[in-house]
PDB file of N, CA and C in Angstrom:
ATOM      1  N   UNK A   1      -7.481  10.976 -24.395  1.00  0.00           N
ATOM      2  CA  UNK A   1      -7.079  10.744 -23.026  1.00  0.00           C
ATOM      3  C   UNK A   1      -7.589  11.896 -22.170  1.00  0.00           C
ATOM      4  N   UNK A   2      -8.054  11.664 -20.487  1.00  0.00           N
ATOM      5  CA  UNK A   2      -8.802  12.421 -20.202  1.00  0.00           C
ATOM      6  C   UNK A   2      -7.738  13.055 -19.044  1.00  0.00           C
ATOM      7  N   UNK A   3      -7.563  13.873 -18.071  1.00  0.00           N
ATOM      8  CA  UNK A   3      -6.993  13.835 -16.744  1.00  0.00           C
ATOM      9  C   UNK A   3      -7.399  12.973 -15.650  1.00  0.00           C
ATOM     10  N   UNK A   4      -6.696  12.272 -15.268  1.00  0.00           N
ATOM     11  CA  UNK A   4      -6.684  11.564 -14.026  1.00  0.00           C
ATOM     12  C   UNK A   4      -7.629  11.944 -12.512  1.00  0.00           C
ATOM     13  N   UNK A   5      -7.364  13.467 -12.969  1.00  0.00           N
ATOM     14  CA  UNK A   5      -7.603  14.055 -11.672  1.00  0.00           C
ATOM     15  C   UNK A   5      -9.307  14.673 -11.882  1.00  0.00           C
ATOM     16  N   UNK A   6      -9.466  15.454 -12.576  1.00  0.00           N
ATOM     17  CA  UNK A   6     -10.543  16.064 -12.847  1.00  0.00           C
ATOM     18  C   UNK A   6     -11.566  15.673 -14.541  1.00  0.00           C
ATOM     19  N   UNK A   7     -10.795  14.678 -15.063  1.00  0.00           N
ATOM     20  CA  UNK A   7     -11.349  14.808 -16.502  1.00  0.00           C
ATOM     21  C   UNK A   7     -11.653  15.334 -17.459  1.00  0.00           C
ATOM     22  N   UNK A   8     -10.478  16.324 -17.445  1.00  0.00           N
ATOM     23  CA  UNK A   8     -10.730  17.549 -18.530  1.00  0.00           C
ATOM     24  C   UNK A   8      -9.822  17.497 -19.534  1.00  0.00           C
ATOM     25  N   UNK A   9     -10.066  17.834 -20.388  1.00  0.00           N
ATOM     26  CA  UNK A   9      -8.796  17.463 -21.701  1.00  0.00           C
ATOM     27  C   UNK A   9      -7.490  17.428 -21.307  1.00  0.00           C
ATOM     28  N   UNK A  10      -6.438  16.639 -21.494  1.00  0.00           N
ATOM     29  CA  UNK A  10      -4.778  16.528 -21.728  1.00  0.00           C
ATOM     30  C   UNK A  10      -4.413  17.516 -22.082  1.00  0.00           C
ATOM     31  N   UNK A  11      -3.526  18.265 -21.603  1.00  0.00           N
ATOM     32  CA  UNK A  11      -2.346  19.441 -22.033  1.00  0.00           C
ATOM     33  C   UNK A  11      -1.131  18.665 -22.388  1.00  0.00           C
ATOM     34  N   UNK A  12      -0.647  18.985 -23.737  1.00  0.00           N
ATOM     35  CA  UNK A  12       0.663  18.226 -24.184  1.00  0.00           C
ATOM     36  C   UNK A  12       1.465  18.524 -22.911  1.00  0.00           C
ATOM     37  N   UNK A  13       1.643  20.135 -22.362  1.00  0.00           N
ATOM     38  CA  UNK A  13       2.893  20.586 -21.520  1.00  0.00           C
ATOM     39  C   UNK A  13       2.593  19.859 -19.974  1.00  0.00           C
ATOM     40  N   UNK A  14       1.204  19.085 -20.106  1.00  0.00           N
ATOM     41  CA  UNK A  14       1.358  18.976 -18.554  1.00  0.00           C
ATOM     42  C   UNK A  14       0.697  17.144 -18.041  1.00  0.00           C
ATOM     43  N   UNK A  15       1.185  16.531 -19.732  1.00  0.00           N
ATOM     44  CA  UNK A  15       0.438  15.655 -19.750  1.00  0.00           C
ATOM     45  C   UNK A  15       0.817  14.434 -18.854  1.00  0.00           C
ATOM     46  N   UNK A  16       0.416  13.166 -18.011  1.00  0.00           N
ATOM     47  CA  UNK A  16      -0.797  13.194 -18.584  1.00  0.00           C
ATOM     48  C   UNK A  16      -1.999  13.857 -17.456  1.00  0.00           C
ATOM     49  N   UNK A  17      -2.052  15.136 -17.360  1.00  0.00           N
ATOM     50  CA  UNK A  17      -2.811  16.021 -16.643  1.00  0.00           C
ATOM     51  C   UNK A  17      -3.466  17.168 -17.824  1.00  0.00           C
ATOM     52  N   UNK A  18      -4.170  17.929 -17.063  1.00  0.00           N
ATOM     53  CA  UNK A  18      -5.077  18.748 -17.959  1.00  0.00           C
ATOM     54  C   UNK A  18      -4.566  20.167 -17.532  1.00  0.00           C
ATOM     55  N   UNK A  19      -3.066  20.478 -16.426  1.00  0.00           N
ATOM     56  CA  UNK A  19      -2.748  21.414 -15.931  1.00  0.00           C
ATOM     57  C   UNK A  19      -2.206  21.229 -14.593  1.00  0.00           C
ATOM     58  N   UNK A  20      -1.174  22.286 -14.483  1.00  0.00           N
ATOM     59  CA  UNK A  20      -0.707  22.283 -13.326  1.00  0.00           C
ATOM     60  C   UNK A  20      -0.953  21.971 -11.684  1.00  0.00           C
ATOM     61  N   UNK A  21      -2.017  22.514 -11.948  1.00  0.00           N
ATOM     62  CA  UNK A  21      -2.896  22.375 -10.664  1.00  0.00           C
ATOM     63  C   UNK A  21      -3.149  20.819 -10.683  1.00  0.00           C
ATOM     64  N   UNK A  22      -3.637  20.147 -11.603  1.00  0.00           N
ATOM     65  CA  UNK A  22      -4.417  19.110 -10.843  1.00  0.00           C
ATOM     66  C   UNK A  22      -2.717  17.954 -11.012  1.00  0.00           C
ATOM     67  N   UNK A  23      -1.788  18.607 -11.889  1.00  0.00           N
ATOM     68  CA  UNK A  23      -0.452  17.761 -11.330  1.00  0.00           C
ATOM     69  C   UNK A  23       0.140  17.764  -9.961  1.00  0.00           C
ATOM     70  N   UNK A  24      -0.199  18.985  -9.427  1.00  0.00           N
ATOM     71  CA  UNK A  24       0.071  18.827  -8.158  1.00  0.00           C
ATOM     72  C   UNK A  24      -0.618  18.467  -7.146  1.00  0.00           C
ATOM     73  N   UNK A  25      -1.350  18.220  -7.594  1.00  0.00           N
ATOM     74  CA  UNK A  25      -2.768  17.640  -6.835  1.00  0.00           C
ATOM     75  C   UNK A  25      -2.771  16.501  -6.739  1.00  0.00           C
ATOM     76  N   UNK A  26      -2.218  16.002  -7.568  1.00  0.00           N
ATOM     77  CA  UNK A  26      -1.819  14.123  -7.351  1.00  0.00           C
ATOM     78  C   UNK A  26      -0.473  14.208  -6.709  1.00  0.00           C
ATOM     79  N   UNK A  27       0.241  15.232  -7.096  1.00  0.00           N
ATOM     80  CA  UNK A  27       2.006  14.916  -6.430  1.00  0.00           C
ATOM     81  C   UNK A  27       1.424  14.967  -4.645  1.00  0.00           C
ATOM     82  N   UNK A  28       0.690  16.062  -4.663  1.00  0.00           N
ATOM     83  CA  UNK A  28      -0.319  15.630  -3.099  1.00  0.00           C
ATOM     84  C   UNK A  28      -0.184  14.649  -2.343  1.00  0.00           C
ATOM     85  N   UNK A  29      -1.163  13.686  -3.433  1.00  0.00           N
ATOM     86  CA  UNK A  29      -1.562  12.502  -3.303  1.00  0.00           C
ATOM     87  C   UNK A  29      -0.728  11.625  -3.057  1.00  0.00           C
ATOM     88  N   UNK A  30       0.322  11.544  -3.837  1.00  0.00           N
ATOM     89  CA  UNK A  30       1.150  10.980  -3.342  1.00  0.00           C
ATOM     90  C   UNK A  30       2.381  11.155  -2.218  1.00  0.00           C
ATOM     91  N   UNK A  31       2.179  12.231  -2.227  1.00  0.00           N
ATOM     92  CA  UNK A  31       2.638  12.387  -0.763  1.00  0.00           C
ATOM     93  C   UNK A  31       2.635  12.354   0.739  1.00  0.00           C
ATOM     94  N   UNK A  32       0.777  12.509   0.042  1.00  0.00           N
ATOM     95  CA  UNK A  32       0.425  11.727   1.684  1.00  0.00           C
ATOM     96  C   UNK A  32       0.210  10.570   1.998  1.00  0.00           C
ATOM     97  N   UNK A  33       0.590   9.694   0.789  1.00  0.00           N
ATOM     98  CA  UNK A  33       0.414   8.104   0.782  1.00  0.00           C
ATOM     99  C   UNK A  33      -0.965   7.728   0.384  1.00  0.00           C
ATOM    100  N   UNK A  34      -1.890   9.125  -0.002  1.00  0.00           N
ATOM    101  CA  UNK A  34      -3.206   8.368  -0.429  1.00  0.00           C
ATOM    102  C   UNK A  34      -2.884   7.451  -1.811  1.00  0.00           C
ATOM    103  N   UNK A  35      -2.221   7.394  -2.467  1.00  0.00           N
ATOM    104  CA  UNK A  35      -1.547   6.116  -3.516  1.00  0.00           C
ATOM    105  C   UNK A  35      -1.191   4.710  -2.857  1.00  0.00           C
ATOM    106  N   UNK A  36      -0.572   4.987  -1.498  1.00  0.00           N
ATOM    107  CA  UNK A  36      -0.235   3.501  -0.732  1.00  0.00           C
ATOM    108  C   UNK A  36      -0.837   2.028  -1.009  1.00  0.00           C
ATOM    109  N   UNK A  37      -0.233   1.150  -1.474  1.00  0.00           N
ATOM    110  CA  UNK A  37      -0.970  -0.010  -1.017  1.00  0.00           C
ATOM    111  C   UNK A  37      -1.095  -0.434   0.508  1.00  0.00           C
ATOM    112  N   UNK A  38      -1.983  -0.505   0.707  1.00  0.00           N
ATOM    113  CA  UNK A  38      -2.165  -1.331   2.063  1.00  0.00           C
ATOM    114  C   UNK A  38      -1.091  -2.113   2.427  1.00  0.00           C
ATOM    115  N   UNK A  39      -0.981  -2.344   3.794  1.00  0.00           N
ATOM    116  CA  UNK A  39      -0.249  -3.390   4.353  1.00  0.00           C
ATOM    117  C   UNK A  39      -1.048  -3.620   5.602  1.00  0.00           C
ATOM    118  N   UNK A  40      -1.173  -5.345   6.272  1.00  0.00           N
ATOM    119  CA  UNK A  40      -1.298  -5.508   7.117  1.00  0.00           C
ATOM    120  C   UNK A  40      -0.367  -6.502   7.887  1.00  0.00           C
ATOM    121  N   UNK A  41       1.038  -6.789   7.542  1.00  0.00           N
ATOM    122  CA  UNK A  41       1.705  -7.315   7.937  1.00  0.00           C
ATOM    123  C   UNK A  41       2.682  -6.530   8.758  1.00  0.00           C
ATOM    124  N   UNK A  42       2.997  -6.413  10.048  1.00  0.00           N
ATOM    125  CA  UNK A  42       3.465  -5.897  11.020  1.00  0.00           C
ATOM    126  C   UNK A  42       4.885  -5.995  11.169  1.00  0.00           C
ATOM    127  N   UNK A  43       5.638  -6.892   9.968  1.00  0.00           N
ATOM    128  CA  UNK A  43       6.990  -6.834   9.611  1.00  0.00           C
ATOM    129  C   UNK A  43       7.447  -5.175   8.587  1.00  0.00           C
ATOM    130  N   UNK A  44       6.336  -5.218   8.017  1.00  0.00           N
ATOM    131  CA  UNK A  44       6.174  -3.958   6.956  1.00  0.00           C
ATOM    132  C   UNK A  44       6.297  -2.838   7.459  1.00  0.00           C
ATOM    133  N   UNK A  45       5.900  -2.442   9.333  1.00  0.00           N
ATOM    134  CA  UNK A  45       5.611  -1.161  10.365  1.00  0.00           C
ATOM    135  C   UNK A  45       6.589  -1.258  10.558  1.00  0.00           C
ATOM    136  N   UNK A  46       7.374  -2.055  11.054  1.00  0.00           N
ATOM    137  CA  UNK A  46       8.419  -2.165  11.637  1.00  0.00           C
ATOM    138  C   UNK A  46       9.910  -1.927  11.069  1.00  0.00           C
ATOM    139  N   UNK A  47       9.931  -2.340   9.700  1.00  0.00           N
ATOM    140  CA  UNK A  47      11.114  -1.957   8.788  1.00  0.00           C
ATOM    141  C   UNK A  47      10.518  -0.896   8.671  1.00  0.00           C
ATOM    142  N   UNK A  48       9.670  -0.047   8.353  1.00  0.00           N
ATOM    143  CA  UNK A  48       9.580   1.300   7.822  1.00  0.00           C
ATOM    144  C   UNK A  48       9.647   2.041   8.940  1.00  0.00           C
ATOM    145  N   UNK A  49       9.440   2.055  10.163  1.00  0.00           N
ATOM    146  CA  UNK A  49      10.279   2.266  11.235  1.00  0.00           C
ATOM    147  C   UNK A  49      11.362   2.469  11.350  1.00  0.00           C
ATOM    148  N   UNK A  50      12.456   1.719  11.150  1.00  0.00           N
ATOM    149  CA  UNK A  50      13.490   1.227  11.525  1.00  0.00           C
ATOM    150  C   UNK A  50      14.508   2.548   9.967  1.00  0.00           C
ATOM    151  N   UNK A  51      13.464   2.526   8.919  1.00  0.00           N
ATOM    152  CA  UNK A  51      14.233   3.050   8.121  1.00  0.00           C
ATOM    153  C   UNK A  51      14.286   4.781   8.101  1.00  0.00           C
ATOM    154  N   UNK A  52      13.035   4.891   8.945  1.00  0.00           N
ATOM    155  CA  UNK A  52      12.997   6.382   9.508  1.00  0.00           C
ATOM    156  C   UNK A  52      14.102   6.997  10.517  1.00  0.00           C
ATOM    157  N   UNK A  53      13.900   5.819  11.630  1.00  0.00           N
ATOM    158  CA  UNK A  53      14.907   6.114  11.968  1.00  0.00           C
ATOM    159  C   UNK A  53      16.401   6.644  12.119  1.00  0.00           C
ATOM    160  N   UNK A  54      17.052   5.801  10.964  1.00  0.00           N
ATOM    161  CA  UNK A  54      18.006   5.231  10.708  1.00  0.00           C
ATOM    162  C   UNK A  54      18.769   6.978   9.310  1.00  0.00           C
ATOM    163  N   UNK A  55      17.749   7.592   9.380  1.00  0.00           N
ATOM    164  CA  UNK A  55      17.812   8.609   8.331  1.00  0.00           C
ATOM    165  C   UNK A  55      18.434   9.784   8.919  1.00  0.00           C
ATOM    166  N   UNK A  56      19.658  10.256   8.070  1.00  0.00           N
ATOM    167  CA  UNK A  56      20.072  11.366   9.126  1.00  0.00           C
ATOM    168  C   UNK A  56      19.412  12.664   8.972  1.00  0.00           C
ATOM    169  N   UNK A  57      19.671  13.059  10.126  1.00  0.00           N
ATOM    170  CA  UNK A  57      18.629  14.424  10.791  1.00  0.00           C
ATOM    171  C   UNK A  57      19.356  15.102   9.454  1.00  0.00           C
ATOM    172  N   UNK A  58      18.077  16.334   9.037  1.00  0.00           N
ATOM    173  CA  UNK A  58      18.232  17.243   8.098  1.00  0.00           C
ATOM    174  C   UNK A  58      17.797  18.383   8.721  1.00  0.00           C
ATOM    175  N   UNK A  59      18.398  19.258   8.068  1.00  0.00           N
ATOM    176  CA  UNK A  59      18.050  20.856   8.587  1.00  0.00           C
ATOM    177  C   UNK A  59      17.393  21.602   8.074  1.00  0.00           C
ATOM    178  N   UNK A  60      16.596  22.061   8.568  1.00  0.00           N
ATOM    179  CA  UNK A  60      15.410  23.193   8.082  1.00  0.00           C
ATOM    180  C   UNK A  60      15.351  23.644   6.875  1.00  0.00           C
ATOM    181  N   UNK A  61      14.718  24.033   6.532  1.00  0.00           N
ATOM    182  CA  UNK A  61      15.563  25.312   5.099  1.00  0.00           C
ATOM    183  C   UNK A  61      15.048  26.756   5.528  1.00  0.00           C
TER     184      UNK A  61
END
């Protein structure tokens, strides 16, 4: 098995990545929604809207 991210051998401790770095490098990824499926249905903007909203304010750290 290769890494996802860069293709370099599997680390048991960091599997299935080849190391820390490129685990966070996808946690990244998924954070900025580059993982997202698409949507083009305008019911989909709108609830995810609505659920932002709807979220209570949090405080700094």
């Amino acid at each position: 098995m290769s890494c996802p991210i860069c293709a370099g051998e599997v680390d048991k401790k960091y599997r299935p990545f080849c190391s820390r770095r490129c685990a966070d490098v996808d946690l990244a990824k998924w954070f900025s929604g580059a993982y997202a499926a698409p949507s083009e249905d305008p019911e989909d903007i709108e609830k995810a809207i609505e659920a932002v909203e709807t979220l209570p304010a949090q405080k700094p750290h």
